[in-house]
PDB file of N, CA and C in Angstrom:
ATOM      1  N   UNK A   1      -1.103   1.499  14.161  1.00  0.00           N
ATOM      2  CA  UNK A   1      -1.350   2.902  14.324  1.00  0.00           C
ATOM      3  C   UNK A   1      -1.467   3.545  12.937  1.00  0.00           C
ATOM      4  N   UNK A   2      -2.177   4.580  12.803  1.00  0.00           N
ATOM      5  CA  UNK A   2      -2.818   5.381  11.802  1.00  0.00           C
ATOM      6  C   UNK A   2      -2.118   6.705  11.755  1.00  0.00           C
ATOM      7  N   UNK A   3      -1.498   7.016  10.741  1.00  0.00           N
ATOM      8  CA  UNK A   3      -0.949   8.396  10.588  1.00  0.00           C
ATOM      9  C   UNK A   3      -1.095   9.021   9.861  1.00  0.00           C
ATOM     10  N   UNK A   4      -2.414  10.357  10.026  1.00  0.00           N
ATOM     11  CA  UNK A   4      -2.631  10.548   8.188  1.00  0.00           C
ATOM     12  C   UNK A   4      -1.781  11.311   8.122  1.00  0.00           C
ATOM     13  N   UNK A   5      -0.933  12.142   8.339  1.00  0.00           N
ATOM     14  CA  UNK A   5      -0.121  13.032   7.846  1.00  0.00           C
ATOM     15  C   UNK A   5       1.003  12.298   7.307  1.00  0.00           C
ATOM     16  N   UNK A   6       1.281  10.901   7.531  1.00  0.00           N
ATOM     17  CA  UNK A   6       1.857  10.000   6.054  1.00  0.00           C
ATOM     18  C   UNK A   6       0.872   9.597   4.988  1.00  0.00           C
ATOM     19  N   UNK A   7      -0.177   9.192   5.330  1.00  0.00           N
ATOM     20  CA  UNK A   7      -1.027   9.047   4.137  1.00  0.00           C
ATOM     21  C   UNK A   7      -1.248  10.184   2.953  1.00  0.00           C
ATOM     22  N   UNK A   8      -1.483  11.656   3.448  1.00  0.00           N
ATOM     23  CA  UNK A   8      -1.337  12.889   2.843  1.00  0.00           C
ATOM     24  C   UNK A   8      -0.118  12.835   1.975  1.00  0.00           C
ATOM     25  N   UNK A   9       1.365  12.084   2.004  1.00  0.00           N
ATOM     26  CA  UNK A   9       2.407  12.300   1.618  1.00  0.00           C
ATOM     27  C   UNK A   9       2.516  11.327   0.431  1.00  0.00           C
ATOM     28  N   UNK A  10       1.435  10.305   0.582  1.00  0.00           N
ATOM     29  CA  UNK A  10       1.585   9.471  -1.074  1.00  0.00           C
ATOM     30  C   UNK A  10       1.448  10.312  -2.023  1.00  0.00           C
ATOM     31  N   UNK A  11       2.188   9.414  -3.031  1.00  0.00           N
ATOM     32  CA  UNK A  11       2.177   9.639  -4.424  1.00  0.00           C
ATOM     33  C   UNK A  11       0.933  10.061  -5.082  1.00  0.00           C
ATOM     34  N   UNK A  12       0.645  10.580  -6.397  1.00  0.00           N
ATOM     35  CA  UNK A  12      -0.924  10.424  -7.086  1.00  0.00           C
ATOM     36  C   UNK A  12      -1.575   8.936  -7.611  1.00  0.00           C
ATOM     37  N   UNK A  13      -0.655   8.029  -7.922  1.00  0.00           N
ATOM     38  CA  UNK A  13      -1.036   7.008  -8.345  1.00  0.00           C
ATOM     39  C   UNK A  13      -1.031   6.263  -7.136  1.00  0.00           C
ATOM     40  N   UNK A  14      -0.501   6.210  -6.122  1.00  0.00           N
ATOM     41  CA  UNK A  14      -0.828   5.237  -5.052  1.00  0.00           C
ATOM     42  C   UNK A  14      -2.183   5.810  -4.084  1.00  0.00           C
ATOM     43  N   UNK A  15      -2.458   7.581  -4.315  1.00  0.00           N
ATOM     44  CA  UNK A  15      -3.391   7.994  -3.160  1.00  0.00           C
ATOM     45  C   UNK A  15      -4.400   7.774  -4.208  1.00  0.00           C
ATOM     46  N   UNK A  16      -4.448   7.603  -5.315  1.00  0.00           N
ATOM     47  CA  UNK A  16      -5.529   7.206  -6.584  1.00  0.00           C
ATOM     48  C   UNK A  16      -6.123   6.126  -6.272  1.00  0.00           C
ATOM     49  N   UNK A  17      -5.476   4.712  -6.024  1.00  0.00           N
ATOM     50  CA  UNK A  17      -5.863   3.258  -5.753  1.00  0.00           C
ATOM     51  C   UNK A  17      -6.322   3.545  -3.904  1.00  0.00           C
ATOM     52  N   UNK A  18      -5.521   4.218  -3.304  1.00  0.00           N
ATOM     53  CA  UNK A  18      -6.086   3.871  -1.520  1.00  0.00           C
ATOM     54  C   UNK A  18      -7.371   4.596  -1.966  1.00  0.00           C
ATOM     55  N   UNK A  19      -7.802   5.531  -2.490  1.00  0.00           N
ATOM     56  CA  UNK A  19      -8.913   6.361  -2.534  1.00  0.00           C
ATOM     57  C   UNK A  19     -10.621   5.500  -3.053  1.00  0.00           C
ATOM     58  N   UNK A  20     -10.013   4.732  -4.313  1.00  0.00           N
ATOM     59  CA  UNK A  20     -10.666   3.808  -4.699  1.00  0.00           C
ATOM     60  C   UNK A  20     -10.847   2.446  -3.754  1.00  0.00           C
ATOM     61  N   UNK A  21      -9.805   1.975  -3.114  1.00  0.00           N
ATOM     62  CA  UNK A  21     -10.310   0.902  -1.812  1.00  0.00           C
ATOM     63  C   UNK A  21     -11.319   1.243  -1.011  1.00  0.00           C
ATOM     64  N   UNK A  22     -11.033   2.624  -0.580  1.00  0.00           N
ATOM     65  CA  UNK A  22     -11.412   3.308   0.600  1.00  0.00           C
ATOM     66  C   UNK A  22     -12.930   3.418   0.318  1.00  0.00           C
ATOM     67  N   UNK A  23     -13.383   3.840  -0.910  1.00  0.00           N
ATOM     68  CA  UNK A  23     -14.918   3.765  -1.632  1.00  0.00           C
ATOM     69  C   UNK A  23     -15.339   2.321  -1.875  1.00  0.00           C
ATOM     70  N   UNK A  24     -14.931   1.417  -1.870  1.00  0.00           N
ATOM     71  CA  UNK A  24     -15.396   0.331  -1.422  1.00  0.00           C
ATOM     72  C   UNK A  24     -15.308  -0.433  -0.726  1.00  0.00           C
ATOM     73  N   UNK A  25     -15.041   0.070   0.392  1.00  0.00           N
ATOM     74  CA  UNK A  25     -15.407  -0.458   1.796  1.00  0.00           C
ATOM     75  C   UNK A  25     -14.262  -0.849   2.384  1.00  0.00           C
ATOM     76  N   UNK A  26     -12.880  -0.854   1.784  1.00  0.00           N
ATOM     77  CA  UNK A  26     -11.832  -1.322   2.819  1.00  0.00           C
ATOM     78  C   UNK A  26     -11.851  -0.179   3.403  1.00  0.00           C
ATOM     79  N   UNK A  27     -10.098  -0.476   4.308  1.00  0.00           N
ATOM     80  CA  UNK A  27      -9.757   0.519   5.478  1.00  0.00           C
ATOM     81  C   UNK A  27      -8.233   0.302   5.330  1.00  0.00           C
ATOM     82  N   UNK A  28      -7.985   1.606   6.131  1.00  0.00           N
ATOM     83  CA  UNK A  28      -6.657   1.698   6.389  1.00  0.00           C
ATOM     84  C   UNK A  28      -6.202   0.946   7.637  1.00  0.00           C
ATOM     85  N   UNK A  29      -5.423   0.038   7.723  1.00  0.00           N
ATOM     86  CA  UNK A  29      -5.080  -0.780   9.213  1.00  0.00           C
ATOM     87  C   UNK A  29      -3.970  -0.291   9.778  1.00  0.00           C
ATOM     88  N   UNK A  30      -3.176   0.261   8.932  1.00  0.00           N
ATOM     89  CA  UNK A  30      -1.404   0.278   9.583  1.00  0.00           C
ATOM     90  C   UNK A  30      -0.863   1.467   8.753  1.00  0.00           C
ATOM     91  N   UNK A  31      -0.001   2.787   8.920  1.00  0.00           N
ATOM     92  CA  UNK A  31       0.566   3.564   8.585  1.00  0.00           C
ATOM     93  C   UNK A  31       2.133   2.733   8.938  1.00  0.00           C
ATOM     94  N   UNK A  32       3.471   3.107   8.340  1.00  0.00           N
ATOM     95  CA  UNK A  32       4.638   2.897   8.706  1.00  0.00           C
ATOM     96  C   UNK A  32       5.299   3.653   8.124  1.00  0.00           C
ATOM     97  N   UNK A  33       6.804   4.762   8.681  1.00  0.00           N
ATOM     98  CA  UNK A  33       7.246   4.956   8.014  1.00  0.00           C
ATOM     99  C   UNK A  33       8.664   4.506   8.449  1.00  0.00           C
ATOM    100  N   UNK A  34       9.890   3.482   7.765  1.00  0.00           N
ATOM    101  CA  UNK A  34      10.934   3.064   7.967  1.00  0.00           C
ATOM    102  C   UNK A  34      11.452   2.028   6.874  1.00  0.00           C
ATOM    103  N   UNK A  35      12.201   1.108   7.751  1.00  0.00           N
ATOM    104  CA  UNK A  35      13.162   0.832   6.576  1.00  0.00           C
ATOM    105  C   UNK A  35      12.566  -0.941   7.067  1.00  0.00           C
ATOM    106  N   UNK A  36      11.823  -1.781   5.962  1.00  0.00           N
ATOM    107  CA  UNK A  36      11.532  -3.298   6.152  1.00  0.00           C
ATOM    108  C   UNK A  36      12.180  -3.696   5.112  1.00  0.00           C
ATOM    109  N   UNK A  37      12.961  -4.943   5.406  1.00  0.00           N
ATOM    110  CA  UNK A  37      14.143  -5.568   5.198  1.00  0.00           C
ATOM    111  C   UNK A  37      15.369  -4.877   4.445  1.00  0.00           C
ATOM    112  N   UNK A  38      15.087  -4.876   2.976  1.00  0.00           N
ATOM    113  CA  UNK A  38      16.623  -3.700   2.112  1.00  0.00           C
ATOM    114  C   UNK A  38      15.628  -2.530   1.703  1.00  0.00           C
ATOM    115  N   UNK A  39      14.581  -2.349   2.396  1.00  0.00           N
ATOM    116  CA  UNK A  39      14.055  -0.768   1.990  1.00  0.00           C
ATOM    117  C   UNK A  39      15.376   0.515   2.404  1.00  0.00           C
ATOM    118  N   UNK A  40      14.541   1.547   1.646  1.00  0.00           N
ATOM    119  CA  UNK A  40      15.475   2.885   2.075  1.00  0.00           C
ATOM    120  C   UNK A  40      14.594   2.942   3.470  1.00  0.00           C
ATOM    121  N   UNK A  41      15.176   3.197   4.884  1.00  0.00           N
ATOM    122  CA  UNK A  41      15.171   4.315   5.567  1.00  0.00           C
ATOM    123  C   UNK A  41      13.591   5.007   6.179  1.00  0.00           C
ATOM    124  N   UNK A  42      13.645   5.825   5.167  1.00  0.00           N
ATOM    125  CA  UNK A  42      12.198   6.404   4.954  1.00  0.00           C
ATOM    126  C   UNK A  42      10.982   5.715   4.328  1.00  0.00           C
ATOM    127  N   UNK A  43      11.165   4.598   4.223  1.00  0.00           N
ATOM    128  CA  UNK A  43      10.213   4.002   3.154  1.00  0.00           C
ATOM    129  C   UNK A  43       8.910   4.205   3.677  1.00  0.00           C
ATOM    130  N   UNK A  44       7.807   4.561   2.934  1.00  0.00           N
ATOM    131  CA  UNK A  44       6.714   4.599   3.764  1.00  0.00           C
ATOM    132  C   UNK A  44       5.501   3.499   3.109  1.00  0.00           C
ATOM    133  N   UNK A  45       5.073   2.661   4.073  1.00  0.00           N
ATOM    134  CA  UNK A  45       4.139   1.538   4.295  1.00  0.00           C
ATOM    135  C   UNK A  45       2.961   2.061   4.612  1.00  0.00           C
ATOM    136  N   UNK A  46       1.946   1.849   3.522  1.00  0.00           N
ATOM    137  CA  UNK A  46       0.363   1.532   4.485  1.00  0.00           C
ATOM    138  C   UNK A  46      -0.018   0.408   3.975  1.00  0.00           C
ATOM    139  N   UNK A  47      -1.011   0.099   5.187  1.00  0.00           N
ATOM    140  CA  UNK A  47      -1.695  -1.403   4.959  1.00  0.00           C
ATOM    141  C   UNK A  47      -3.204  -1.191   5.329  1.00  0.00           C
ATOM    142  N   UNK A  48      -3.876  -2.008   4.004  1.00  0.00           N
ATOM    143  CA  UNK A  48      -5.214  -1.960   4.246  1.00  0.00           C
ATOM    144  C   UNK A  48      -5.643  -3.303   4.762  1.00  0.00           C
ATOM    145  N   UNK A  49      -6.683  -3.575   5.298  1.00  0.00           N
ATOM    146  CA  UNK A  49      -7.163  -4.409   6.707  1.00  0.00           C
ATOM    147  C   UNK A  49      -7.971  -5.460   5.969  1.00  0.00           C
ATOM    148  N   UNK A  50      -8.159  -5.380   4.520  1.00  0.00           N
ATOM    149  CA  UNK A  50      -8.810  -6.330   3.612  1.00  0.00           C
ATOM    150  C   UNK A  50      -7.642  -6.549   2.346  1.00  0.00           C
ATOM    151  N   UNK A  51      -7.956  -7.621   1.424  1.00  0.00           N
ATOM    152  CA  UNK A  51      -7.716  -7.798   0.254  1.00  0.00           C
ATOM    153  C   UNK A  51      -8.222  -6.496  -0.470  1.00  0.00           C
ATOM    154  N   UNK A  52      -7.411  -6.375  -1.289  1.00  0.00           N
ATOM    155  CA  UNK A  52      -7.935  -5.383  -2.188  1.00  0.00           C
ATOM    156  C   UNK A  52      -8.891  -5.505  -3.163  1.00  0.00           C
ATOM    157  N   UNK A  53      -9.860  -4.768  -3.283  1.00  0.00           N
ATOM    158  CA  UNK A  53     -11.331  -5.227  -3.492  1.00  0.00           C
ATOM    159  C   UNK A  53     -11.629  -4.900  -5.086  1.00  0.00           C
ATOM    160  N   UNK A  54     -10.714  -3.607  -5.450  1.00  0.00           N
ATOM    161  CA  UNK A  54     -10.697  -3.132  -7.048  1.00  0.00           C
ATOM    162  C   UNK A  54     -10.188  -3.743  -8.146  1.00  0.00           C
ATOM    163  N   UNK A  55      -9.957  -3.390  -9.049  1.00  0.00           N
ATOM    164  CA  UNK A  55      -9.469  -4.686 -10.217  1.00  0.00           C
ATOM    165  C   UNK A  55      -7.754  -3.838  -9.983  1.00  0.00           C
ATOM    166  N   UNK A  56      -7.076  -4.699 -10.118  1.00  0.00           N
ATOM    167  CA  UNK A  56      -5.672  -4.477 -10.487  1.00  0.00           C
ATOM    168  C   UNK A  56      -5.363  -3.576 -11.018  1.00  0.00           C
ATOM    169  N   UNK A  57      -4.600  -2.727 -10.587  1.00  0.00           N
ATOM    170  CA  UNK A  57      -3.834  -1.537 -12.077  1.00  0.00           C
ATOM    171  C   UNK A  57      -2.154  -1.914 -12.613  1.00  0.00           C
ATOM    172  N   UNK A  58      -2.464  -2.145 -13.248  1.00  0.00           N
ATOM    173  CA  UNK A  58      -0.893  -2.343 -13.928  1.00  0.00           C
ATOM    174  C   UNK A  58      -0.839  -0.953 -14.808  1.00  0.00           C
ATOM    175  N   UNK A  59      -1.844  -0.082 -14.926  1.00  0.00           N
ATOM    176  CA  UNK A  59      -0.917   0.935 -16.155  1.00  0.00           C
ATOM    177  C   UNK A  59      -0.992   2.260 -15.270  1.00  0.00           C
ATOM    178  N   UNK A  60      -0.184   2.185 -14.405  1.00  0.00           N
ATOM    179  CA  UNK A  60       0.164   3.376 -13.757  1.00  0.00           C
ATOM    180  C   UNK A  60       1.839   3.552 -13.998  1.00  0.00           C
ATOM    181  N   UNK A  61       2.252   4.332 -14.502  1.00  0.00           N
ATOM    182  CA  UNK A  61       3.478   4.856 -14.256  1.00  0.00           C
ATOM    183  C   UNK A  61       4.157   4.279 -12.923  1.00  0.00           C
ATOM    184  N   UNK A  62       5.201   3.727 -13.332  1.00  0.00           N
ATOM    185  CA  UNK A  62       6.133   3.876 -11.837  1.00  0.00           C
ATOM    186  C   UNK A  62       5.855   3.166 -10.532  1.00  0.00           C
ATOM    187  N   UNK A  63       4.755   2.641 -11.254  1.00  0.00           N
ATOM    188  CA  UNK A  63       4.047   1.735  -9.638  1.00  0.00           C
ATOM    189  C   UNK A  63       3.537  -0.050 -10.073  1.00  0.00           C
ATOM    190  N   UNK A  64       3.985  -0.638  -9.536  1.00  0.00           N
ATOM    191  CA  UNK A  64       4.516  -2.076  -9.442  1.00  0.00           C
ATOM    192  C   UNK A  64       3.366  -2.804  -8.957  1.00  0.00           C
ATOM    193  N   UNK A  65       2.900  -3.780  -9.248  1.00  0.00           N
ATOM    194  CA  UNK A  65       1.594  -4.358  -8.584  1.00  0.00           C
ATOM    195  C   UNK A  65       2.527  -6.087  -8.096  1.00  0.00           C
ATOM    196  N   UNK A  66       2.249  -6.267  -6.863  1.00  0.00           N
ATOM    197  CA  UNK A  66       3.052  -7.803  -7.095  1.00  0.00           C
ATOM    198  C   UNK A  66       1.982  -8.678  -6.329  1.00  0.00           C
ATOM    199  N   UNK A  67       2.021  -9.881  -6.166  1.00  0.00           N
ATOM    200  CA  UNK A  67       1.208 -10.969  -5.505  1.00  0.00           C
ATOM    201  C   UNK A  67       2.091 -11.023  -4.101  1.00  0.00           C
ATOM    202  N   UNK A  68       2.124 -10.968  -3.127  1.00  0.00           N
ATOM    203  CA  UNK A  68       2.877 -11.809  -2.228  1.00  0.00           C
ATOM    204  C   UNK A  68       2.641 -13.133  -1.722  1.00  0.00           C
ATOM    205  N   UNK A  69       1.440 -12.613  -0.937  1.00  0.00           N
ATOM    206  CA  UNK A  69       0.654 -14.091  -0.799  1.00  0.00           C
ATOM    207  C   UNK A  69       1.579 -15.127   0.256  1.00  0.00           C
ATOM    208  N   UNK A  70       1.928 -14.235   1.109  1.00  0.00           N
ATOM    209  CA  UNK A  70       2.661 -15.126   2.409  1.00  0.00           C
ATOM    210  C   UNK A  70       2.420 -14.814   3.246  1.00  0.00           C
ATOM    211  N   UNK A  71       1.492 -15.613   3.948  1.00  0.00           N
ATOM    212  CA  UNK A  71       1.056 -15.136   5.756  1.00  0.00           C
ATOM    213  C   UNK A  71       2.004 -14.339   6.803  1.00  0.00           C
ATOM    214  N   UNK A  72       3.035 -14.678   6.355  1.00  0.00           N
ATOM    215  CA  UNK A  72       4.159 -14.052   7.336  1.00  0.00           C
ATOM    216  C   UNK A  72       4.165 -12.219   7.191  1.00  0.00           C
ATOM    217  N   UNK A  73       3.700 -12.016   5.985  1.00  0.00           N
ATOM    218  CA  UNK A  73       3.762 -10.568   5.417  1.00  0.00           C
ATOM    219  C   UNK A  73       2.557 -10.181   5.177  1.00  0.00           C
ATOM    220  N   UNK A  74       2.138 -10.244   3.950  1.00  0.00           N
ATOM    221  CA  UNK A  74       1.039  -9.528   2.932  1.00  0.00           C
ATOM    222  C   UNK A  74       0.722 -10.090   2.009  1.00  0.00           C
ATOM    223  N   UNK A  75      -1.101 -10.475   1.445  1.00  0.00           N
ATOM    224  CA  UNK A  75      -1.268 -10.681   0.784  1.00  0.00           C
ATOM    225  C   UNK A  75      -0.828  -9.945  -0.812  1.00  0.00           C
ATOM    226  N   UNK A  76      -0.903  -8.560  -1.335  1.00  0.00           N
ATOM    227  CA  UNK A  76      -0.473  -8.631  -2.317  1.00  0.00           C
ATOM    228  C   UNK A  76       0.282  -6.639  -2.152  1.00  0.00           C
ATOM    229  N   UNK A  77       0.427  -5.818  -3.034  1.00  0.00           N
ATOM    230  CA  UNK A  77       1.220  -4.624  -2.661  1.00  0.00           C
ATOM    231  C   UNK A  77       1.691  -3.894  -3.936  1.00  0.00           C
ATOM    232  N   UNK A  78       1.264  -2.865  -3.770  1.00  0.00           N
ATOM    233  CA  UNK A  78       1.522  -2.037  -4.984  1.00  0.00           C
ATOM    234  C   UNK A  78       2.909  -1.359  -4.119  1.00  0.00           C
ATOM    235  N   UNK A  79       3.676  -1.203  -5.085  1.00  0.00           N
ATOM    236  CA  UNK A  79       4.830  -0.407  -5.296  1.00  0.00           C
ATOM    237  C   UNK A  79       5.735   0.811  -6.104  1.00  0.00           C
ATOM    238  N   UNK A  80       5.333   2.120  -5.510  1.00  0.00           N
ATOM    239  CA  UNK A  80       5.806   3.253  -5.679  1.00  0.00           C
ATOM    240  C   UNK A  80       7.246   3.280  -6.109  1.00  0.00           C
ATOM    241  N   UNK A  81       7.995   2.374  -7.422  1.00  0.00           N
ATOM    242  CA  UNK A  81       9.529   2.438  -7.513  1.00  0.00           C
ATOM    243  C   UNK A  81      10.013   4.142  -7.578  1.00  0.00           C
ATOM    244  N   UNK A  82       9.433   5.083  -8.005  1.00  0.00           N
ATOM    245  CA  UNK A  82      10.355   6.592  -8.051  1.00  0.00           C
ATOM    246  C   UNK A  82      10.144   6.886  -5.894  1.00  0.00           C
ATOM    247  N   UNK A  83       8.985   6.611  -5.850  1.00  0.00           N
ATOM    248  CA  UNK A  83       8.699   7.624  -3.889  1.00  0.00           C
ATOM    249  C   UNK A  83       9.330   6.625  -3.346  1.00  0.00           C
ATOM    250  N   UNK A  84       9.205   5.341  -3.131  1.00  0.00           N
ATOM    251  CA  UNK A  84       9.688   4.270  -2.242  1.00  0.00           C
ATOM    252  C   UNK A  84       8.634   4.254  -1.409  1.00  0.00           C
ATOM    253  N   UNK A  85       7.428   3.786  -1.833  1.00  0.00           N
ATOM    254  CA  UNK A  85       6.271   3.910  -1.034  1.00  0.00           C
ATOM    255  C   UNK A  85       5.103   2.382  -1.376  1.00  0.00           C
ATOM    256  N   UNK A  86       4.966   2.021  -0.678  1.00  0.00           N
ATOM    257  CA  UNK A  86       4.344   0.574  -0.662  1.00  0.00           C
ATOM    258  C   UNK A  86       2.728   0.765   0.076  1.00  0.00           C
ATOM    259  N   UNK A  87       1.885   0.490  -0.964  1.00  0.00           N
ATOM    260  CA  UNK A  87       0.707   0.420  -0.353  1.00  0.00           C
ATOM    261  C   UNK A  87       0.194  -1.170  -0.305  1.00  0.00           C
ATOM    262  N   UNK A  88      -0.320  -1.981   0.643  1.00  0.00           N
ATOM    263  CA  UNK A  88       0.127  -3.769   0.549  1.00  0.00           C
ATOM    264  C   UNK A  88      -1.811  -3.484   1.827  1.00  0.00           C
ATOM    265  N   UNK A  89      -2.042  -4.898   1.303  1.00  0.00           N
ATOM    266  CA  UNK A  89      -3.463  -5.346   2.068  1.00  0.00           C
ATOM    267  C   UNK A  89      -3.276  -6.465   2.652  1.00  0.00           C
ATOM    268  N   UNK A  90      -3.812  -7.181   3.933  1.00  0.00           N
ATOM    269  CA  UNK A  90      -3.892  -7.795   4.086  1.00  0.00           C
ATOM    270  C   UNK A  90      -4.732  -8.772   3.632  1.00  0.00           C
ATOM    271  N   UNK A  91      -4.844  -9.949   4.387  1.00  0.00           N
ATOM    272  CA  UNK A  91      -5.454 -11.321   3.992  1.00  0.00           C
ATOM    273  C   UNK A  91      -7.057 -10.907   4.933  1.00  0.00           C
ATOM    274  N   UNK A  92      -7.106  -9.991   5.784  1.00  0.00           N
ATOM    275  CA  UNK A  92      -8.683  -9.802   6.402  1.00  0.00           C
ATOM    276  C   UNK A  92      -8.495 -10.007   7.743  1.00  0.00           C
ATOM    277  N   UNK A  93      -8.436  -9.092   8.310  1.00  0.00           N
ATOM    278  CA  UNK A  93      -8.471  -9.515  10.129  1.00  0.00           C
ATOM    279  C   UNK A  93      -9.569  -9.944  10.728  1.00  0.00           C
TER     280      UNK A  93
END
């Protein structure tokens, strides 16, 4: 399920990168807002429905780029450490 009125609530550097997916052709697959595994609570999750298609950002303030790369989860996921906000893509449905 899709919730933009969480999507509206990202950060600038995370609605910066979904904005840039979004112009090249991915999508939004999954809104979440809760607590996955030792998250806070509120944590809020979106997931895009492709690999992420842009080049990597590592020089954003405050936001974490990691590989995951485990079928069980997500291929890879930027991370909002000040909002607690995770933007993560899948492997391609």
């Amino acid at each position: 399920m899709i919730n933009y009125d969480l999507i509206n609530t990202l950060s600038p550097n995370l609605k910066q990168i979904l904005d840039d997916e979004l112009k090249v052709g991915n999508s939004i697959h999954e809104t979440f807002l809760g607590r996955f595994s030792e998250d806070k609570e509120d944590h809020l999750y979106i997931w895009l429905k492709y690999p992420f298609k842009t080049p990597i950002r590592n020089d954003l303030e405050g936001v974490v780029f990691r590989n995951i790369d485990d079928p069980h989860y997500w291929k890879a996921e930027y991370n909002d450490i000040f909002n607690f906000q995770t933007l993560a893509c899948n492997f391609g449905l």
